[in-house]
PDB file of N, CA and C in Angstrom:
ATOM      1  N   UNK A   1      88.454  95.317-118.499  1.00  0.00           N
ATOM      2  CA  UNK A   1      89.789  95.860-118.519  1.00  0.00           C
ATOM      3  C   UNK A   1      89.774  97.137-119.364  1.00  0.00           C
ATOM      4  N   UNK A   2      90.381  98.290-118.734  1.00  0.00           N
ATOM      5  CA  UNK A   2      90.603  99.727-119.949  1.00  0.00           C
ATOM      6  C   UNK A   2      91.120  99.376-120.681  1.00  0.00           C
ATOM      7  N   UNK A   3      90.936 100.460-121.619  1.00  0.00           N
ATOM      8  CA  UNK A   3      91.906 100.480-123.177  1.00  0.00           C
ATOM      9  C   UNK A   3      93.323 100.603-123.059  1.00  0.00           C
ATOM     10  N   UNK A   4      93.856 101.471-121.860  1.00  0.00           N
ATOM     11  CA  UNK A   4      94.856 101.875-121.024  1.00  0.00           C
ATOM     12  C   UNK A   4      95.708 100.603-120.807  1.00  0.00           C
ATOM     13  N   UNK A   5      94.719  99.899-119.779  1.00  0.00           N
ATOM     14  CA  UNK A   5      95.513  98.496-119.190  1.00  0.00           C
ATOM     15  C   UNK A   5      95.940  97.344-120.392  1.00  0.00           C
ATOM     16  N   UNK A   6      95.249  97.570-121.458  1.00  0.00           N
ATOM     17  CA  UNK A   6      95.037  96.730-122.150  1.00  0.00           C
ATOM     18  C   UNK A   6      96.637  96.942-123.447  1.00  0.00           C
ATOM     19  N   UNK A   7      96.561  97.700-123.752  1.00  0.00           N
ATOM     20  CA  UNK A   7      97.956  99.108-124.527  1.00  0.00           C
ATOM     21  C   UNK A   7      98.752  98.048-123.801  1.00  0.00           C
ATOM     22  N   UNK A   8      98.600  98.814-122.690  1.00  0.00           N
ATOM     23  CA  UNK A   8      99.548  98.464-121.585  1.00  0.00           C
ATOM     24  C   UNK A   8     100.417  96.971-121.580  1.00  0.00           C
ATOM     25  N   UNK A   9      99.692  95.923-121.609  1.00  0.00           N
ATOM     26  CA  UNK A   9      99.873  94.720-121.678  1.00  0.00           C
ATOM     27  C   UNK A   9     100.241  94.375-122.962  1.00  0.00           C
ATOM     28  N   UNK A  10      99.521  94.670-124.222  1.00  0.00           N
ATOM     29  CA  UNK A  10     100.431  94.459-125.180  1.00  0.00           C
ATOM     30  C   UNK A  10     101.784  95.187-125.225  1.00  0.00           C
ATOM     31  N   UNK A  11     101.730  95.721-124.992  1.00  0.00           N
ATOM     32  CA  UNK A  11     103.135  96.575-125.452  1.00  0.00           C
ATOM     33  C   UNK A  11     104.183  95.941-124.269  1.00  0.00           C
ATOM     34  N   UNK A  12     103.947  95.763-122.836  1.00  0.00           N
ATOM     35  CA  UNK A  12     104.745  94.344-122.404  1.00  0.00           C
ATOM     36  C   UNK A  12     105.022  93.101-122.655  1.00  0.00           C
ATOM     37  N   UNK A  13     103.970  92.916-123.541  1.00  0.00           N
ATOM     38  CA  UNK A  13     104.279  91.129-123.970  1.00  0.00           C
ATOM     39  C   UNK A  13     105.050  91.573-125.404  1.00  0.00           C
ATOM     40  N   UNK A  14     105.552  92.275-125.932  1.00  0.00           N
ATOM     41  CA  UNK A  14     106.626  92.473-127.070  1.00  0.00           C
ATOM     42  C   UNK A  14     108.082  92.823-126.465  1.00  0.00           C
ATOM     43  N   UNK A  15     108.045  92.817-125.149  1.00  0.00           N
ATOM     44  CA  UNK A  15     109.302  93.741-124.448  1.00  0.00           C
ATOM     45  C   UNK A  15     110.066  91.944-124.731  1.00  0.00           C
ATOM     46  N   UNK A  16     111.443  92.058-124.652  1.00  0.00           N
ATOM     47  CA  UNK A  16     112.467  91.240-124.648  1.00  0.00           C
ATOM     48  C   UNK A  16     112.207  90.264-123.419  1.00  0.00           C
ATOM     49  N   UNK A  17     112.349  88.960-122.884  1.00  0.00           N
ATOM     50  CA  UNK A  17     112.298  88.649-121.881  1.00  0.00           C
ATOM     51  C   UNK A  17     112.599  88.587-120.494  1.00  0.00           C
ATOM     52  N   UNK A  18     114.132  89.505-120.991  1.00  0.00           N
ATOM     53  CA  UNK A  18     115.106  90.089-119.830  1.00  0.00           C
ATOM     54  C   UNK A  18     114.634  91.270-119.205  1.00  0.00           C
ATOM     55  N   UNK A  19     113.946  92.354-119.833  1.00  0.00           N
ATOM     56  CA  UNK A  19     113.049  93.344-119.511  1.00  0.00           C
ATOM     57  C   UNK A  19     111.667  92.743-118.780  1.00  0.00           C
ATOM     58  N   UNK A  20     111.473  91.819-119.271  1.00  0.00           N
ATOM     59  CA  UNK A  20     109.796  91.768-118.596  1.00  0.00           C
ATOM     60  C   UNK A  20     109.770  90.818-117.270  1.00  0.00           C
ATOM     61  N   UNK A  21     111.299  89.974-117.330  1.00  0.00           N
ATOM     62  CA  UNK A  21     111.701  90.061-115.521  1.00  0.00           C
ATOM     63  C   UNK A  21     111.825  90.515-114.726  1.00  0.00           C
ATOM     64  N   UNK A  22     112.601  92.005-115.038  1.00  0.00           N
ATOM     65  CA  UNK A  22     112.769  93.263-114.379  1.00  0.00           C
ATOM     66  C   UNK A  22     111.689  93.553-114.185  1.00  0.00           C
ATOM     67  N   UNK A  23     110.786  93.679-115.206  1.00  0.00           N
ATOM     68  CA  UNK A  23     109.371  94.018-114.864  1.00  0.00           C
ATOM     69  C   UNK A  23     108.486  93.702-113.492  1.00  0.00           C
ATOM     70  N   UNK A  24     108.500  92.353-113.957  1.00  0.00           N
ATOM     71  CA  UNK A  24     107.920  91.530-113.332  1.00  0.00           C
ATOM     72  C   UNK A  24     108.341  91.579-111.597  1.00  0.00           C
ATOM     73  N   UNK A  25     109.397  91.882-111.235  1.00  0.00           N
ATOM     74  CA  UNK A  25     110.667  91.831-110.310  1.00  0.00           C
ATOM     75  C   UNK A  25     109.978  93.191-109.336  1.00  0.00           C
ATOM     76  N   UNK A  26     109.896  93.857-110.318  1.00  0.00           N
ATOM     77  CA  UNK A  26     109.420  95.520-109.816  1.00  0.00           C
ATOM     78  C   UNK A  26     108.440  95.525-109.081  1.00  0.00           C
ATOM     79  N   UNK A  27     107.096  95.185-110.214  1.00  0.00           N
ATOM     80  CA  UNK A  27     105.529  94.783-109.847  1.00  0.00           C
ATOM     81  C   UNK A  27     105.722  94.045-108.728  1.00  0.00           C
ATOM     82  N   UNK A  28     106.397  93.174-107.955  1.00  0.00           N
ATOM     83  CA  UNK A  28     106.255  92.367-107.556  1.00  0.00           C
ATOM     84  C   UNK A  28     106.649  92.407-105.952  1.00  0.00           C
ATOM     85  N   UNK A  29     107.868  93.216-106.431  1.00  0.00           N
ATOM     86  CA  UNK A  29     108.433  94.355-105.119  1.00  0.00           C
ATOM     87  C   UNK A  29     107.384  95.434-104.233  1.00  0.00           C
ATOM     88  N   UNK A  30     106.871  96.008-105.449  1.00  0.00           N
ATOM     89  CA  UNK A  30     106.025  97.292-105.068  1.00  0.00           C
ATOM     90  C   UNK A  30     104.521  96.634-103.952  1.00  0.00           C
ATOM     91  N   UNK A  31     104.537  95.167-104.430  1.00  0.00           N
ATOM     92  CA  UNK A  31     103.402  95.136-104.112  1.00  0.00           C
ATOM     93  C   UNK A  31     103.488  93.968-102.520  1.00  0.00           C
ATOM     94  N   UNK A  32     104.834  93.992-102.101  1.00  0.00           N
ATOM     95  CA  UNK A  32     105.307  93.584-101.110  1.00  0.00           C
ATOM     96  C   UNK A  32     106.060  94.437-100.537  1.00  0.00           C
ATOM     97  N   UNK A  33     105.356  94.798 -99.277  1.00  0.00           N
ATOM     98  CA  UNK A  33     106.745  96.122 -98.999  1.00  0.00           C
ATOM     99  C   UNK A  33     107.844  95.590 -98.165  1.00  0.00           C
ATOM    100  N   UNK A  34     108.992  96.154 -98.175  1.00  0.00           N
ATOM    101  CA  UNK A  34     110.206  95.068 -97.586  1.00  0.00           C
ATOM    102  C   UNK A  34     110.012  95.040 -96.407  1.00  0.00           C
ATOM    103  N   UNK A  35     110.958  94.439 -95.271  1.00  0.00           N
ATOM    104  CA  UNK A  35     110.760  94.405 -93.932  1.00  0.00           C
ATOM    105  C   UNK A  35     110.859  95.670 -93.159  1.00  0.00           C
ATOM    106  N   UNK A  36     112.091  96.567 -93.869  1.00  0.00           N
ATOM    107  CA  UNK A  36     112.476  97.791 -92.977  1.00  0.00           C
ATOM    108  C   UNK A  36     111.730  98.493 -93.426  1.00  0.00           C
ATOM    109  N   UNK A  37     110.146  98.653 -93.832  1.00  0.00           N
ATOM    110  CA  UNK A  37     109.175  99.548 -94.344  1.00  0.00           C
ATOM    111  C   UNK A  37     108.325  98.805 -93.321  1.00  0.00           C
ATOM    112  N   UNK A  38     107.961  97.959 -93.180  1.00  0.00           N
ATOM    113  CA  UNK A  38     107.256  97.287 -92.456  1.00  0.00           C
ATOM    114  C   UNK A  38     107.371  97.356 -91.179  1.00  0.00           C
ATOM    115  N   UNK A  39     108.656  97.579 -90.306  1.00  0.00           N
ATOM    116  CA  UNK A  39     109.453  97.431 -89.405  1.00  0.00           C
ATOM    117  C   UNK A  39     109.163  99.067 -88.984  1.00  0.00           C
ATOM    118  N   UNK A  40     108.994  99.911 -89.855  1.00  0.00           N
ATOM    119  CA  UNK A  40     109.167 101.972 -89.897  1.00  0.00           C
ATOM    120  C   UNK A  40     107.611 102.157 -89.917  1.00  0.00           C
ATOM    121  N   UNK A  41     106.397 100.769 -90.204  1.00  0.00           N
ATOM    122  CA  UNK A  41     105.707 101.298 -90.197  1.00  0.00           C
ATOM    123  C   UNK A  41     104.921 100.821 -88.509  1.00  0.00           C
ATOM    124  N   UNK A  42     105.395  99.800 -88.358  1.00  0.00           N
ATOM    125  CA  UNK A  42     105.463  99.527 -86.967  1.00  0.00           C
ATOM    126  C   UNK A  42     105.679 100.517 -85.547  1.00  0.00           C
ATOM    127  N   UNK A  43     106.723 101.219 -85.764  1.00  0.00           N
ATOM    128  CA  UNK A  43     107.396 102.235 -85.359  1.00  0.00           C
ATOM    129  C   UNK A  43     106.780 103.483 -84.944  1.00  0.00           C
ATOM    130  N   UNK A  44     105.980 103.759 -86.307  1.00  0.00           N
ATOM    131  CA  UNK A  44     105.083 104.702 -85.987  1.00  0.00           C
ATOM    132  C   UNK A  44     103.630 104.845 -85.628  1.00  0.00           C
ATOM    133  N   UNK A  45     103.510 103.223 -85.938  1.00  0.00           N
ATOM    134  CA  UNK A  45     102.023 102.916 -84.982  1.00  0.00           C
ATOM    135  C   UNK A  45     102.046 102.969 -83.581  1.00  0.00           C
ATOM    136  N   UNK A  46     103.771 102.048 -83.365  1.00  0.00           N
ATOM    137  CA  UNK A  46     103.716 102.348 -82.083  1.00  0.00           C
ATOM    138  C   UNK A  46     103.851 103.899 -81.308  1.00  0.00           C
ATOM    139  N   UNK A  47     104.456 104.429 -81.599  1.00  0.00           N
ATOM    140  CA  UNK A  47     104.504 106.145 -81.321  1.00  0.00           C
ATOM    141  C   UNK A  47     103.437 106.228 -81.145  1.00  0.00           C
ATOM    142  N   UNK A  48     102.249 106.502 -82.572  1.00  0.00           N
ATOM    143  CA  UNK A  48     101.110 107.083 -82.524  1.00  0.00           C
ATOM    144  C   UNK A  48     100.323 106.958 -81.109  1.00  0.00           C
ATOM    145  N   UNK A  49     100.630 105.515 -80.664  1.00  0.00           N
ATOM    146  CA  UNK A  49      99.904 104.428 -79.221  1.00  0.00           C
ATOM    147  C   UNK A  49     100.285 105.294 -78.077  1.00  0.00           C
ATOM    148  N   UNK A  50     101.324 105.528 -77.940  1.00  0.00           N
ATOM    149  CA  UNK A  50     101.929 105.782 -77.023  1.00  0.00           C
ATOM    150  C   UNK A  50     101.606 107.484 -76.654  1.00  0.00           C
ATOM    151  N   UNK A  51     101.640 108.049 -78.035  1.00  0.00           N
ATOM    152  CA  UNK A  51     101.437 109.421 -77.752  1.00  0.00           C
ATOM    153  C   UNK A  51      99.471 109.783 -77.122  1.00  0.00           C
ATOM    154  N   UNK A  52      98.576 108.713 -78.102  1.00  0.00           N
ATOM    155  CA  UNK A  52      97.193 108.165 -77.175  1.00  0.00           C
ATOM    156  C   UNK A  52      97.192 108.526 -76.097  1.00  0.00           C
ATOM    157  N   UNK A  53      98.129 107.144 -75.385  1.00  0.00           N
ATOM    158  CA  UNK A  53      98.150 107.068 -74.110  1.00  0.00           C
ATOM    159  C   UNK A  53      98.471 108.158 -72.927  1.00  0.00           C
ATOM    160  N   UNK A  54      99.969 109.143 -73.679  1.00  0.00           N
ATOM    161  CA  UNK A  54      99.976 109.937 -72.773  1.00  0.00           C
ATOM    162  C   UNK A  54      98.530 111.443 -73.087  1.00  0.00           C
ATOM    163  N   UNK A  55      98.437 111.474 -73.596  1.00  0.00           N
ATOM    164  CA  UNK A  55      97.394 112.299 -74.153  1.00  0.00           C
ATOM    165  C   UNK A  55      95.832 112.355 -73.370  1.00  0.00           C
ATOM    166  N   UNK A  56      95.356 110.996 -73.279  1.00  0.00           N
ATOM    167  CA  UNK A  56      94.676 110.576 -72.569  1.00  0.00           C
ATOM    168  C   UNK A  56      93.527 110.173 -73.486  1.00  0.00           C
ATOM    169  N   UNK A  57      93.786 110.135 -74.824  1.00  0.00           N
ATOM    170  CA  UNK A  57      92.994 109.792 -76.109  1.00  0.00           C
ATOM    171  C   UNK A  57      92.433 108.435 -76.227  1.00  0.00           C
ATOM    172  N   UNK A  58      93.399 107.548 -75.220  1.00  0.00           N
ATOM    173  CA  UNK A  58      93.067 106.405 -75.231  1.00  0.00           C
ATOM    174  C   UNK A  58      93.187 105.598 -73.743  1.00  0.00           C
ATOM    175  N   UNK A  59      92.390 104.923 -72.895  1.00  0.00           N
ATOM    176  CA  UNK A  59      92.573 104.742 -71.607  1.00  0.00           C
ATOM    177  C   UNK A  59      92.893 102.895 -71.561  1.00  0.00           C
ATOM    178  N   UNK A  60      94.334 103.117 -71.095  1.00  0.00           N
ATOM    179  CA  UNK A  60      94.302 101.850 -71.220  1.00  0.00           C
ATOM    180  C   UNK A  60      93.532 100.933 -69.712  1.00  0.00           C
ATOM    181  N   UNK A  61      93.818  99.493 -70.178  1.00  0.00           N
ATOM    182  CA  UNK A  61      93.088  98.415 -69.634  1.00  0.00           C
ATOM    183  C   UNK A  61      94.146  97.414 -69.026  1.00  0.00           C
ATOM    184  N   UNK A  62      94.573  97.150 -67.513  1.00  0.00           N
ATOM    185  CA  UNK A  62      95.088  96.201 -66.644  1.00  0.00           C
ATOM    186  C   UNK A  62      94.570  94.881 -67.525  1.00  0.00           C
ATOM    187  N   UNK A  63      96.017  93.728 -67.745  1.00  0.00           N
ATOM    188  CA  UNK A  63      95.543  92.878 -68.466  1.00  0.00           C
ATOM    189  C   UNK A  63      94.860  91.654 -67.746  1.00  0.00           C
ATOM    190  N   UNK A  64      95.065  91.822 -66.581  1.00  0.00           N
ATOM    191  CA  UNK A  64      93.974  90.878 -65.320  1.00  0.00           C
ATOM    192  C   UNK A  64      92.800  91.314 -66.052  1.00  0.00           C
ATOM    193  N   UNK A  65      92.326  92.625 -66.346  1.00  0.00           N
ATOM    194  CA  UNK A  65      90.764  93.006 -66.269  1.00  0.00           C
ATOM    195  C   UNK A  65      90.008  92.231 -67.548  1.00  0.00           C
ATOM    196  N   UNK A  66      91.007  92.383 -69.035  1.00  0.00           N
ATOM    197  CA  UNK A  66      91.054  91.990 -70.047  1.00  0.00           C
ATOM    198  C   UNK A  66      90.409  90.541 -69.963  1.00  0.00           C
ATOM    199  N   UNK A  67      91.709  89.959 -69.519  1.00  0.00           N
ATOM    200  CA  UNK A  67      91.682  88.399 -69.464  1.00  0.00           C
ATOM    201  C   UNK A  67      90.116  87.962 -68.673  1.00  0.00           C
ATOM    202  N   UNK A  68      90.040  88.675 -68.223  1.00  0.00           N
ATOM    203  CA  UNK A  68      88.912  88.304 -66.877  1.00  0.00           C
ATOM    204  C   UNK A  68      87.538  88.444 -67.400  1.00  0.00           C
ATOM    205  N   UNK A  69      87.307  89.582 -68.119  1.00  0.00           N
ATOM    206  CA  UNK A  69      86.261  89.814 -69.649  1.00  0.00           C
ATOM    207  C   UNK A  69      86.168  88.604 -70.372  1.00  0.00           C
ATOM    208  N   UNK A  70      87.714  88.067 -70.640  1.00  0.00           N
ATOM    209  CA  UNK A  70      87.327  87.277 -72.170  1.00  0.00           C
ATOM    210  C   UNK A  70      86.735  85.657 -71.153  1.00  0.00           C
ATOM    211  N   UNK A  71      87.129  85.721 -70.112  1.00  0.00           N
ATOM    212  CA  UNK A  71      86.959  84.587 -69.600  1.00  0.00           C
ATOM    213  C   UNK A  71      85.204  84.957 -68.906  1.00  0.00           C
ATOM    214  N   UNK A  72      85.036  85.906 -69.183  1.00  0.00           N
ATOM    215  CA  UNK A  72      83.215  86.061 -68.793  1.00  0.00           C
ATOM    216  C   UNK A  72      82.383  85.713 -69.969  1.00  0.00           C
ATOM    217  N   UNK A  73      83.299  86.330 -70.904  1.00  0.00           N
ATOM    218  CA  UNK A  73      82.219  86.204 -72.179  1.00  0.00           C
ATOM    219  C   UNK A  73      82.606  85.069 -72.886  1.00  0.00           C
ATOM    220  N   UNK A  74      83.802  84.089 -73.347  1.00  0.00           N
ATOM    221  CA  UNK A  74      83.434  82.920 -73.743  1.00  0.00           C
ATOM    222  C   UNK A  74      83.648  81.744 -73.275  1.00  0.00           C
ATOM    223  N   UNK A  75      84.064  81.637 -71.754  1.00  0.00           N
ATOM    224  CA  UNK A  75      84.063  80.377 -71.034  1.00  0.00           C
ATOM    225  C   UNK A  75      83.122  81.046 -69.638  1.00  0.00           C
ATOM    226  N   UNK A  76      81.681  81.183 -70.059  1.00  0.00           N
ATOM    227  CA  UNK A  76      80.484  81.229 -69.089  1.00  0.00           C
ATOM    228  C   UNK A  76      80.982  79.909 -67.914  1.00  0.00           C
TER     229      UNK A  76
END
């Protein structure tokens, strides 16, 4: 652990307990992103796909052909 992280942690474990919920609350947030971030990041994967496709960056695959692959390669 740094000297940094370490500061760090003491000087949170002296904070009041009502503060180091908030804290805690924050950290905890940041490191879950909410749905409508999740939902925006969706959004723009899908775009990105789509713009692929018309582009020709990416060639898609009939899902008969797909299915028909997976059924070659693991039910021989």
């Amino acid at each position: 652990m740094s000297t940094e992280t370490s500061d760090l942690i003491s000087k949170v474990k002296s904070l009041p307990v009502n503060i180091k919920t908030k804290l805690i609350e924050k950290l905890l947030n940041s490191l879950h992103p909410s749905q409508k971030e999740i939902d925006e990041l969706w959004v723009k994967e899908a775009e990105k796909r789509v713009t692929e496709i018309k582009t020709g960056k990416v060639k898609t695959i009939p899902g008969n052909e797909v299915f028909r692959e997976i059924q070659k390669k693991y039910y021989k």
